[in-house]
Protein backbone atom coordinates (compact mmCIF):
# COMPACT_ATOMS: atom_id res chain seq x y z
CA UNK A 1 27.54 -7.21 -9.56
CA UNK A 2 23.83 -8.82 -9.58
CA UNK A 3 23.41 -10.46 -6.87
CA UNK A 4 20.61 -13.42 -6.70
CA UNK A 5 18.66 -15.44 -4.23
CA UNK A 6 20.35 -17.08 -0.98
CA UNK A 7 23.35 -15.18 -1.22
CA UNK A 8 22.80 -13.59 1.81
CA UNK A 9 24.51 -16.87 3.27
CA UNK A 10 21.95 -18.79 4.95
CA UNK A 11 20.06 -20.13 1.71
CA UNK A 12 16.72 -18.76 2.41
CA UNK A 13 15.74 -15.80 0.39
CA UNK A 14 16.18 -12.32 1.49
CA UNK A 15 15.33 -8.85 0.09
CA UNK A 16 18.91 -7.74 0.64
CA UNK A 17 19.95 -10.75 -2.24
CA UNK A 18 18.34 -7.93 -4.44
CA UNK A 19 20.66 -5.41 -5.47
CA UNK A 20 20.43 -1.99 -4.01
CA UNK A 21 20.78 -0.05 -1.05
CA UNK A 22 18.62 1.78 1.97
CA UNK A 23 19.95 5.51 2.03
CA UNK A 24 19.94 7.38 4.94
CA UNK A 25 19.40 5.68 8.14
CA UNK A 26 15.72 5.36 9.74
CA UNK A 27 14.19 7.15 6.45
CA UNK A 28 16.17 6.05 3.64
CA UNK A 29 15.34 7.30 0.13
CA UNK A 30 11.45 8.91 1.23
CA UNK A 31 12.52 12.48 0.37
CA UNK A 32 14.29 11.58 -2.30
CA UNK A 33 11.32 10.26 -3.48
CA UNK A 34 9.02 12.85 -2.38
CA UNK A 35 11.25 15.32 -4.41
CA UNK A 36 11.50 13.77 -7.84
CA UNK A 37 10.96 10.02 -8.00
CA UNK A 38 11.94 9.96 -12.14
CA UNK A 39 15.57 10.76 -11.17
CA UNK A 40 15.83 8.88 -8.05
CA UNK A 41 14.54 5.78 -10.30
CA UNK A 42 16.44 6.77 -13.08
CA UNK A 43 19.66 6.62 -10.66
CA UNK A 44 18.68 3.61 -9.11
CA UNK A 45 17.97 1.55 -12.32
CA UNK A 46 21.20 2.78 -13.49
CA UNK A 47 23.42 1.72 -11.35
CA UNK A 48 21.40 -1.13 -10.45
CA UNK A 49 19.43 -2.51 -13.40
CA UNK A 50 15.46 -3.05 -14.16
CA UNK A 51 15.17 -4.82 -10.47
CA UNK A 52 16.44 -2.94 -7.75
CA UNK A 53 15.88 -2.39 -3.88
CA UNK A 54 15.66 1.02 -1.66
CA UNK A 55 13.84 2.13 1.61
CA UNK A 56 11.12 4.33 1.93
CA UNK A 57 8.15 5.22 4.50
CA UNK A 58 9.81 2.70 6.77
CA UNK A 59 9.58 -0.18 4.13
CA UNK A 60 11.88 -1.94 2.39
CA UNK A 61 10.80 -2.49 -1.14
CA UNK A 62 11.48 -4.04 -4.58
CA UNK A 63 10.74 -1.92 -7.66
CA UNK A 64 10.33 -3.73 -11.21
CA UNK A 65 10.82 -1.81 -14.58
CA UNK A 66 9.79 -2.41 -18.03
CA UNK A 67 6.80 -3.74 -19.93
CA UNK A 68 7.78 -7.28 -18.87
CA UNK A 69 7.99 -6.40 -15.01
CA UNK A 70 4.31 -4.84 -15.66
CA UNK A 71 2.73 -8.03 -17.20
CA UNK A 72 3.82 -10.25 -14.71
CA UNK A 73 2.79 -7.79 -11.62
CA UNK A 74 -0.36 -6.87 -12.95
CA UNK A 75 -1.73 -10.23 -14.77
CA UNK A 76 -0.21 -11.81 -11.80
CA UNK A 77 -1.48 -15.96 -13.09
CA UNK A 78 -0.54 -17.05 -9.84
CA UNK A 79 -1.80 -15.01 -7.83
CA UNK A 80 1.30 -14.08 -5.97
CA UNK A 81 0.74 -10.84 -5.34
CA UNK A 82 -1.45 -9.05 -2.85
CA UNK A 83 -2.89 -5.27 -3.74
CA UNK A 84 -4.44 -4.79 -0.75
CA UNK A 85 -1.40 -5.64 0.88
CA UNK A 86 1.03 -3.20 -1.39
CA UNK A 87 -0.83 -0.14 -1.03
CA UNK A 88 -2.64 -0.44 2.68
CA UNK A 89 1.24 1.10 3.98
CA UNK A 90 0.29 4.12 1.70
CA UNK A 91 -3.83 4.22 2.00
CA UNK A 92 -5.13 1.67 3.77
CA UNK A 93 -6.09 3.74 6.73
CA UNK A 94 -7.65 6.25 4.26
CA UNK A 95 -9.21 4.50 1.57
CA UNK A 96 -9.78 1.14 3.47
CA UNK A 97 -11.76 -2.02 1.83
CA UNK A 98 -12.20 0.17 -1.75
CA UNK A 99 -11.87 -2.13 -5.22
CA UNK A 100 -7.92 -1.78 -5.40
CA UNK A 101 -7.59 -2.73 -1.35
CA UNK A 102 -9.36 -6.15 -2.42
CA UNK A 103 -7.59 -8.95 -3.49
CA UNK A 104 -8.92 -12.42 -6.01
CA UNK A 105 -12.09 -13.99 -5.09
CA UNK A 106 -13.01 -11.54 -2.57
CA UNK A 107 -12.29 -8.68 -5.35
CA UNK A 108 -13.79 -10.65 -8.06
CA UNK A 109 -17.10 -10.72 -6.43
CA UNK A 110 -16.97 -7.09 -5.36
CA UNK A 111 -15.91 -6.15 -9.05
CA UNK A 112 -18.78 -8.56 -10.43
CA UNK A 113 -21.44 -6.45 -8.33
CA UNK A 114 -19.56 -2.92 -9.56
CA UNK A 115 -19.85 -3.68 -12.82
CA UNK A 116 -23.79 -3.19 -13.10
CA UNK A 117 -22.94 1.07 -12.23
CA UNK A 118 -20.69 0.87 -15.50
CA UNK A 119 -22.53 -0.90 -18.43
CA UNK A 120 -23.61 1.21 -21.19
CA UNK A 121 -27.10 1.41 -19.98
CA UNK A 122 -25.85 3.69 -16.47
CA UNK A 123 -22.76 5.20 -18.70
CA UNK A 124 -25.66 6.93 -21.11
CA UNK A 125 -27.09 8.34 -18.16
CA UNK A 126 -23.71 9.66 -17.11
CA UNK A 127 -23.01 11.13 -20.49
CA UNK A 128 -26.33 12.95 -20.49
CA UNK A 129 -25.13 14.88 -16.94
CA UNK A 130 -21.74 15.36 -17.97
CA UNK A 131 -23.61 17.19 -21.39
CA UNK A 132 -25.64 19.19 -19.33
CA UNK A 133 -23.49 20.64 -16.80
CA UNK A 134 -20.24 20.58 -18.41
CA UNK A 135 -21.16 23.75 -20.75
CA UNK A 136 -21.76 26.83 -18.41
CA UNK A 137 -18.40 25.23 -16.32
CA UNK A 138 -16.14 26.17 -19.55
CA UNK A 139 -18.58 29.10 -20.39
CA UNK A 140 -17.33 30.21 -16.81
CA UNK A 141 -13.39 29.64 -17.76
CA UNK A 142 -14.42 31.93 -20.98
CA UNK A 143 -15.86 35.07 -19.51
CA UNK A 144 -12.72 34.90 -16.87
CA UNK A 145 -10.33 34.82 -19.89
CA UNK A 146 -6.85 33.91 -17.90
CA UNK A 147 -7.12 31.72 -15.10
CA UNK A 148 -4.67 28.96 -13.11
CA UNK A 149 -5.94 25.44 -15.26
CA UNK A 150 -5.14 22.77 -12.82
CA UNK A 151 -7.71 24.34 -9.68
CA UNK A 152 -10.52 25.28 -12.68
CA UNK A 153 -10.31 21.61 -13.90
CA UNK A 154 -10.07 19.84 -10.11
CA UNK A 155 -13.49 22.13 -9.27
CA UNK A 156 -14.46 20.75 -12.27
CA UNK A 157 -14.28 17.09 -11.84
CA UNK A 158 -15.38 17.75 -8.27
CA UNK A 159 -18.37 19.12 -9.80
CA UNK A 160 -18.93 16.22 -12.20
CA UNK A 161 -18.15 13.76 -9.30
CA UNK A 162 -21.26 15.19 -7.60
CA UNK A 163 -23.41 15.38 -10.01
CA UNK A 164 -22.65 12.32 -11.54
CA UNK A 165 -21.47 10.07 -8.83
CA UNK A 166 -23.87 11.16 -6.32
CA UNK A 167 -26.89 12.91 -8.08
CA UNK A 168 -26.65 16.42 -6.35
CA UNK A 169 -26.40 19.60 -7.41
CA UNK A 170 -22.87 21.57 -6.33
CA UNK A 171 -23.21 23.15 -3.50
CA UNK A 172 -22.13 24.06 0.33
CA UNK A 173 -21.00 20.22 0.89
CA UNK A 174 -18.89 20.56 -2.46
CA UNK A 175 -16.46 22.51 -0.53
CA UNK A 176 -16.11 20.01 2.15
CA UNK A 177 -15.99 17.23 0.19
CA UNK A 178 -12.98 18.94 -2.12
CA UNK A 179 -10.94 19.49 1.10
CA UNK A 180 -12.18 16.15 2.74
CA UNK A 181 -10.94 14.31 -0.40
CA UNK A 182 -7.37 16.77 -1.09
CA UNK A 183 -6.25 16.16 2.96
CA UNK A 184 -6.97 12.35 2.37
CA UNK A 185 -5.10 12.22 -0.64
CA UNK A 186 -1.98 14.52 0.61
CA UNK A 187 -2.15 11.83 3.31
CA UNK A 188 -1.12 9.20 1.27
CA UNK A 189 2.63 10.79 1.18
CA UNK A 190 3.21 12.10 4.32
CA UNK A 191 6.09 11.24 6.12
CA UNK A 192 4.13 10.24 9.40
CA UNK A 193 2.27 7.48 9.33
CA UNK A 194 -0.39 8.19 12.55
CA UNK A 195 -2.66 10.52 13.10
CA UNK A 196 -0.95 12.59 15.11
CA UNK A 197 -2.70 16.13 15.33
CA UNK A 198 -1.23 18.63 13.00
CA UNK A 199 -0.36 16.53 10.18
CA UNK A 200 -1.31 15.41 7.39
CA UNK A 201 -2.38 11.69 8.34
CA UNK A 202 -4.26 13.52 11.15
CA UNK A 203 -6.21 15.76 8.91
CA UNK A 204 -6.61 13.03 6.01
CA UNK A 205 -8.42 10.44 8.73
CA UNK A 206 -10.31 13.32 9.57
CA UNK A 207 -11.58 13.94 6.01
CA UNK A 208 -12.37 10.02 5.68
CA UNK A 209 -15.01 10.17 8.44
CA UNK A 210 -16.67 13.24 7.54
CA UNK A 211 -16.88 11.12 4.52
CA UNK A 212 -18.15 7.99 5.63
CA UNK A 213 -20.61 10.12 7.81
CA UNK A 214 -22.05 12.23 4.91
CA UNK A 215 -22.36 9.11 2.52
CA UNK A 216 -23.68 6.94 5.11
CA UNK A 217 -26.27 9.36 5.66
CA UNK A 218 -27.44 9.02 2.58
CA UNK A 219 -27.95 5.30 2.08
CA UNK A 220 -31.23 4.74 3.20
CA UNK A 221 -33.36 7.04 0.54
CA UNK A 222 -31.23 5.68 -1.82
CA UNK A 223 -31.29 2.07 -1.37
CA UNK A 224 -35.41 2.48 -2.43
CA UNK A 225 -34.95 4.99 -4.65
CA UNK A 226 -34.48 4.60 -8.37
CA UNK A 227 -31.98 7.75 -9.02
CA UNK A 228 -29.63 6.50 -11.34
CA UNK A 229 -26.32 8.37 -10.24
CA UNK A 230 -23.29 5.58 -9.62
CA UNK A 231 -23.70 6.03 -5.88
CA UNK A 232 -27.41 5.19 -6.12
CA UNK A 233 -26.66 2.39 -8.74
CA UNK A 234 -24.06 0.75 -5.84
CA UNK A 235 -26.50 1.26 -3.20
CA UNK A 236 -29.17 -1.23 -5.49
CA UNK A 237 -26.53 -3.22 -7.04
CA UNK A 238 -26.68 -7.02 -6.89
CA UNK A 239 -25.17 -10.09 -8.73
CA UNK A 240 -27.24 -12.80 -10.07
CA UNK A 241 -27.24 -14.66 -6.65
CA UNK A 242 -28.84 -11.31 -5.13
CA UNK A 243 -25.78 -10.28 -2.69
CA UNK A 244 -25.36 -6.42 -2.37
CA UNK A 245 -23.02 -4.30 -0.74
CA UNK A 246 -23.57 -3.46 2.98
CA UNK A 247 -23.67 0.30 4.01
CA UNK A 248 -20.03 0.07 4.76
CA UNK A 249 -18.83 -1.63 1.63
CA UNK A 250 -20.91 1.35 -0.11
CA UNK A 251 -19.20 4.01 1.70
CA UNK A 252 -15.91 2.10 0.98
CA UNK A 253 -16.07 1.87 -2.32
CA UNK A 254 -17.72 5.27 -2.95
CA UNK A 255 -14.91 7.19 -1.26
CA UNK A 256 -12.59 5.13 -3.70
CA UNK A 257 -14.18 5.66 -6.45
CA UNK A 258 -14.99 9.28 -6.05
CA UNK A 259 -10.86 10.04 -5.21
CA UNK A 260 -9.77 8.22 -7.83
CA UNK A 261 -11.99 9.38 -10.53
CA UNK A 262 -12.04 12.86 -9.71
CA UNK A 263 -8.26 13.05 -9.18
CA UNK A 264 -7.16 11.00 -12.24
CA UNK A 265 -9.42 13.34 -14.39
CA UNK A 266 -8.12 16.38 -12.99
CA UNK A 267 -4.56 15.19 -13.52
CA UNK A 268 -4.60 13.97 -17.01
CA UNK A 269 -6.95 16.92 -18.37
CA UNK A 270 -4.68 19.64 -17.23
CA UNK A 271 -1.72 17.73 -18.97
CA UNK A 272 -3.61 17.58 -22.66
CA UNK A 273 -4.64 21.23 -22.26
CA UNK A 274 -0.78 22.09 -21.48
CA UNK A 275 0.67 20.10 -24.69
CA UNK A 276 -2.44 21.26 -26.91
CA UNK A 277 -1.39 25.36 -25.60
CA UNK A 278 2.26 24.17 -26.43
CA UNK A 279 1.23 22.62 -30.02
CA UNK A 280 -1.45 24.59 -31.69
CA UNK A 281 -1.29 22.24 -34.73
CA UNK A 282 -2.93 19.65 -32.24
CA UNK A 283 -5.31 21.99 -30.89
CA UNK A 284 -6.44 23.01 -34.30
CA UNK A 285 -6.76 18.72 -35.34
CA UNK A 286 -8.74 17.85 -32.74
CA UNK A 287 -11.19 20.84 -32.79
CA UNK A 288 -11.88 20.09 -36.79
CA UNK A 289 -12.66 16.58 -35.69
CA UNK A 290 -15.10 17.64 -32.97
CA UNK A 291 -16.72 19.94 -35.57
CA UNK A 292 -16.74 17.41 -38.33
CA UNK A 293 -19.24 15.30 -36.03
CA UNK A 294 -22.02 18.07 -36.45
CA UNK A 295 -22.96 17.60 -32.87
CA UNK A 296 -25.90 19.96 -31.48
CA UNK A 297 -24.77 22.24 -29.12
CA UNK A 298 -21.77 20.22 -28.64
CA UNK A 299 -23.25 17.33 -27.07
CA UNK A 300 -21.40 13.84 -27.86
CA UNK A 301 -24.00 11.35 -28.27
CA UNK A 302 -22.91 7.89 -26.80
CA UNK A 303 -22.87 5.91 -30.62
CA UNK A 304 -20.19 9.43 -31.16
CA UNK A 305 -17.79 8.67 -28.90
CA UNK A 306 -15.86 6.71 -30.43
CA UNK A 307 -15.29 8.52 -33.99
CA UNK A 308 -13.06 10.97 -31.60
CA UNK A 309 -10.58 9.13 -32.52
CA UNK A 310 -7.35 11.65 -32.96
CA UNK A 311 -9.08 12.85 -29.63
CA UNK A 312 -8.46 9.48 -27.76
CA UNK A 313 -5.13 9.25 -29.36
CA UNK A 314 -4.26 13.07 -27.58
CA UNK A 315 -5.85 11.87 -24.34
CA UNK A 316 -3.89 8.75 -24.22
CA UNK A 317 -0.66 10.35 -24.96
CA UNK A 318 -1.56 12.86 -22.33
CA UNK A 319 -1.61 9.88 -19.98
CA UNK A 320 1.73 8.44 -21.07
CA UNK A 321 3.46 11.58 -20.19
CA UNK A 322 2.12 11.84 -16.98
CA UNK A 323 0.56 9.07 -15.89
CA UNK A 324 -1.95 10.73 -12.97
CA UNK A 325 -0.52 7.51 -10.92
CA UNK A 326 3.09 6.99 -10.93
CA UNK A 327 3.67 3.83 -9.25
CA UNK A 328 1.50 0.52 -7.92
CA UNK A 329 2.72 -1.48 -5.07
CA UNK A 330 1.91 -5.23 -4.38
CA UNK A 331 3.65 -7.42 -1.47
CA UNK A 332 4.20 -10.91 -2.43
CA UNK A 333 2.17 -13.60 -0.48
CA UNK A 334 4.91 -16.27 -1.72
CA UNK A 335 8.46 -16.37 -2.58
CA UNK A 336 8.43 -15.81 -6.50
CA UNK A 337 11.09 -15.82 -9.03
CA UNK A 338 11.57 -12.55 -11.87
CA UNK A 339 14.27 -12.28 -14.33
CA UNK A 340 16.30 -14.15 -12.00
CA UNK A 341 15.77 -12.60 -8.97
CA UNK A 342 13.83 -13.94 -6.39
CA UNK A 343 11.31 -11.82 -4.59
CA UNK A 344 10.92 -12.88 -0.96
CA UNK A 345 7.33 -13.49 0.76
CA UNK A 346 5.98 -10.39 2.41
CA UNK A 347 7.89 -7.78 -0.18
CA UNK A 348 6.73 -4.63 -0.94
CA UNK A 349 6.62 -4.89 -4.75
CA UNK A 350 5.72 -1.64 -6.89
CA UNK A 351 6.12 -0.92 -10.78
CA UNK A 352 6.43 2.40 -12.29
CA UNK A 353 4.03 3.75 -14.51
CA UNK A 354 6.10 6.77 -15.15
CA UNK A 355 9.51 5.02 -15.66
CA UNK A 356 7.78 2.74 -18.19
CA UNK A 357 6.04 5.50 -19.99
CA UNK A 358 8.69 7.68 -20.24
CA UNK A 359 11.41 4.82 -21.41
CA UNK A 360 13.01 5.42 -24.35
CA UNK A 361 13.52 1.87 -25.74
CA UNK A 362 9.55 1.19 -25.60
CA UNK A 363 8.76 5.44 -26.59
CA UNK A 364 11.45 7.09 -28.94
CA UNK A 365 11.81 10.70 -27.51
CA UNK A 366 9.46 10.32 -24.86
CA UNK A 367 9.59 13.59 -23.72
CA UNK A 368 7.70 14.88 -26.88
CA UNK A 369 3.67 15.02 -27.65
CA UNK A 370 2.85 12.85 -30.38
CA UNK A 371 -1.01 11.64 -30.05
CA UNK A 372 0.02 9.23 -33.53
CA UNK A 373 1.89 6.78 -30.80
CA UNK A 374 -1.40 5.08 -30.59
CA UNK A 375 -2.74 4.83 -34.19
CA UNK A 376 -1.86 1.44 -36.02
CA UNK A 377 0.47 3.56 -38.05
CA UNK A 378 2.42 4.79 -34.61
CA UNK A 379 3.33 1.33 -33.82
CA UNK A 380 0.34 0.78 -31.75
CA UNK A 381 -0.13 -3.06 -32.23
CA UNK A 382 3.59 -4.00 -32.38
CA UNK A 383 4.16 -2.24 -29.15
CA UNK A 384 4.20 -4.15 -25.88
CA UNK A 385 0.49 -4.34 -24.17
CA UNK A 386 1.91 -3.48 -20.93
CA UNK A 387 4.19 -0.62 -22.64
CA UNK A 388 1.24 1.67 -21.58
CA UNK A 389 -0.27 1.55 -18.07
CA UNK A 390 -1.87 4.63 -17.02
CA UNK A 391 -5.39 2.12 -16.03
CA UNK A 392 -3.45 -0.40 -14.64
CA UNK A 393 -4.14 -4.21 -15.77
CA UNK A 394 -4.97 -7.87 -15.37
CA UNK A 395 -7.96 -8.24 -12.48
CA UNK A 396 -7.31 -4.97 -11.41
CA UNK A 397 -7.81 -2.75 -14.23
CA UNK A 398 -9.33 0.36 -13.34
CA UNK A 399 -13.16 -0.44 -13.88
CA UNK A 400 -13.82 3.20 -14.42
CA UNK A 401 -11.78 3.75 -17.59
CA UNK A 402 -14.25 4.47 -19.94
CA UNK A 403 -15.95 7.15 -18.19
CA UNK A 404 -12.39 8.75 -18.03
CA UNK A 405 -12.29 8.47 -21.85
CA UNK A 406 -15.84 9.83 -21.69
CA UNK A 407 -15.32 12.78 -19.59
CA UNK A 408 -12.18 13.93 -21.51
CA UNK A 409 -14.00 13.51 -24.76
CA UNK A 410 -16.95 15.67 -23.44
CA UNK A 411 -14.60 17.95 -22.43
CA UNK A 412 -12.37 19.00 -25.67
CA UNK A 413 -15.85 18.88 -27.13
CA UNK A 414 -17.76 21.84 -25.41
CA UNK A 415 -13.67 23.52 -24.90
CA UNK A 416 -12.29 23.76 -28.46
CA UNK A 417 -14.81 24.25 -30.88
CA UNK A 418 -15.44 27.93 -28.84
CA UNK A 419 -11.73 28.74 -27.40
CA UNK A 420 -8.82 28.78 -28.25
CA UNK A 421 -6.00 27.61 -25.65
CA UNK A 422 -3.24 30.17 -24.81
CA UNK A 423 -0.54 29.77 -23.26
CA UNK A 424 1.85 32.49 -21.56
CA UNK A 425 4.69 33.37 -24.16
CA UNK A 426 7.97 31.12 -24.27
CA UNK A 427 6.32 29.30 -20.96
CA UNK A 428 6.92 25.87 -19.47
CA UNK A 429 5.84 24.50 -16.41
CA UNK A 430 7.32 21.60 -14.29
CA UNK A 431 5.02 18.66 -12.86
CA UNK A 432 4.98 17.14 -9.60
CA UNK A 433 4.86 13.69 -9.90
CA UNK A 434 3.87 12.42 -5.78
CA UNK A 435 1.22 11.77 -4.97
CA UNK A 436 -0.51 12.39 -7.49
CA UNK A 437 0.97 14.42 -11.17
CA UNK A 438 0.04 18.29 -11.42
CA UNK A 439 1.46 21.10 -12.65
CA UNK A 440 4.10 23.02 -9.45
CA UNK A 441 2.49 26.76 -11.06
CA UNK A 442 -1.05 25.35 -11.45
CA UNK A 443 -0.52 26.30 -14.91
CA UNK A 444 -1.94 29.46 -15.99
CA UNK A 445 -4.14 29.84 -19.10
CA UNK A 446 -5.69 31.88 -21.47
CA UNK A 447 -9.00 31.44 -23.76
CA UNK A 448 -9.28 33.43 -26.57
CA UNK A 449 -12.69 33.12 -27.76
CA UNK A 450 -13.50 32.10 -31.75
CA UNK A 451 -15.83 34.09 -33.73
């Protein structure tokens, strides 16, 4: 039985008026979790229904399913929800004060400044590094022939994240900043909270400030410099009042942006290359589109980008499969009311991205790779906005989007017009969805080059 709001027997409301349970005492459902969050929410919405309760890290929380549940967590018109508040229990001590930490005004005006590193102006500039380098990467993944995908790719977008969020050529500090950036993400899930030495809290604070010491070193040169890498465009970024980020905001917001764009990248890359090994028909679409464009030496000029369309289309069905994050928290900062239910101030809130992607009312046979989901013909426009997630929404829509769409398209375009993707006969590989979605083999490959 549903039960609803001041139930609980003393009329004020209470997160146990939401049905569901807490698991095992002290750590409830964390390794449950941990181990394969799909079927723990699968179980829990079934028994339950599309609003449910559990306990995890030491949290009670709420956890709202379906298109619907999305919209009104991530448009959020009355501002009832804090993000900064919903994920600090996860990363607040490691990604502290970065864009999705932020919450209304104060985010607005931090987003308002951001926005100068994205226009298409800096996002040409990005294109033209992500042309240059990209080339003797996959040239590298050629001459090895077989290889594990998922470490090529995350070297990869490490790469690009240096070059194109910070202006430097790969080198020594590449290394550091790969296992600074891997410990502070593997943080995020750990089952201890503090810093204690040994684990992984310990060695993801530990990554953060070699972090903010590296970046911070850098400031100064590039504050009156005119280098035109995002980090260098943050450093000189104002708003038409003239405010600008102090050193610490910079480092803040660098170390955010540099996780999440090299991880998400990573994540959803490595899926597309494993459903374009597993259906060559794809494979063989997209690379007739890339050639159709008559592009010199492969490089996508910006006015090209977007006739990739059955490219997009891949990448975004890529992304519904496995979303690279599977779940955004909020707490409430009021009691508000959801298909009945009331969620009580101070909540831990979260939606899943993967639950809703992978739903079989909103995606018939979910589990299968069809790229035509998101032409008009697919049902695109009759489908519900918030059906599809993988950028999140509202005011906190990930702001770096479109390079994701850019790098991806750059990608398949120096990739399939010289290889063919191979994958290991009658294979299939299983993802790991916490913290972050990637292949549990690392999902071996082989290009075959095309004469």
């Amino acid at each position: 039985m549903t039960t609803h709001a001041g139930e609980s027997g003393n009329g004020a409301p209470h997160i146990t008026d939401i049905p569901g349970e807490r698991g095992l005492p002290i750590i409830g459902h964390t390794f449950d979790i941990i181990r394969d969050p799909v079927a723990f929410g699968n179980r829990m919405r079934s028994k339950y229904g599309p609003v449910y309760r559990s306990h995890s890290f030491f949290r009670d929380s709420i956890t709202l399913i379906g298109p619907e549940a999305n919209e009104f967590i991530l448009m959020d018109r009355g501002k009832n929800f804090s993000s900064e508040k919903g994920w600090w229990p996860y990363i607040g001590k490691l990604f502290p004060r970065g864009l999705m930490l932020l919450d209304f005004d104060e985010h607005k005006a931090h987003r308002h400044i951001m926005t100068a590193a994205f226009k298409s102006g800096p996002m040409k500039g990005y294109l033209e590094r992500l042309n240059d380098d990209i080339p003797s990467r996959i040239k590298a993944w050629g001459d090895k022939k077989s290889f594990q995908f998922y470490p090529a790719i995350k070297q990869l977008s490490l790469d690009m994240a240096t070059t194109v969020f910070l202006g430097l050529d790969p080198g020594p500090e590449s290394q550091k900043v790969n296992k600074a950036l891997t410990d502070m993400v593997a943080a995020s899930m750990g089952v201890v909270r503090v810093p204690v030495p040994g684990t992984k809290m310990a060695r993801g604070i530990k990554g953060r400030q070699f972090m903010i010491e590296f970046l911070g070193s850098l400031i100064p040169e590039r504050r009156g410099g005119d280098a035109t890498d995002i980090f260098s465009q943050l450093c000189r970024a104002e708003d038409e009042n003239g405010n600008r980020f102090t050193d610490q905001e910079i480092i803040d917001h660098m170390i955010f942006l540099w996780m999440a764009a090299h991880d998400t990248i990573t994540s959803s890359v490595t899926t597309l290359v494993y459903e374009l090994g597993r259906h060559t028909e794809w494979q063989e679409k997209l690379r007739t589109e890339i050639k159709s464009l008559g592009l010199n030496d492969d490089r996508v000029p910006f006015d090209k980008l977007n006739d990739l369309t059955l490219t997009e289309y891949a990448f975004k069905e890529a992304l519904r499969m496995n979303p690279p994050v599977p779940a955004m928290p909020r707490q409430t900062v009021r009691d508000v009311e959801f298909s009945g239910h009331i969620l009580p101030k101070g909540s831990i809130v979260g939606i899943s991205t993967v639950a809703t992607h992978r739903d079989e009312e909103t995606w018939p046979n979910p589990q299968s790779f069809d790229p035509m989901r998101f032409s008009p013909e697919g049902g695109a426009k009759e489908r519900h906005r918030y059906a599809w997630i993988p950028f999140g929404g509202g005011a906190h829509m990930c702001l770096g989007l479109h390079f994701a769409y850019m790098q991806a398209k750059v990608i398949m375009a120096h990739l399939l017009p010289h290889y063919e993707i191979v994958l290991p006969e009658g294979y299939s590989t299983q993802f790991q969805i916490m913290p972050l979605i990637k292949p549990v083999d690392g999902l071996p490959v082989t290009l075959k080059a095309i004469s």
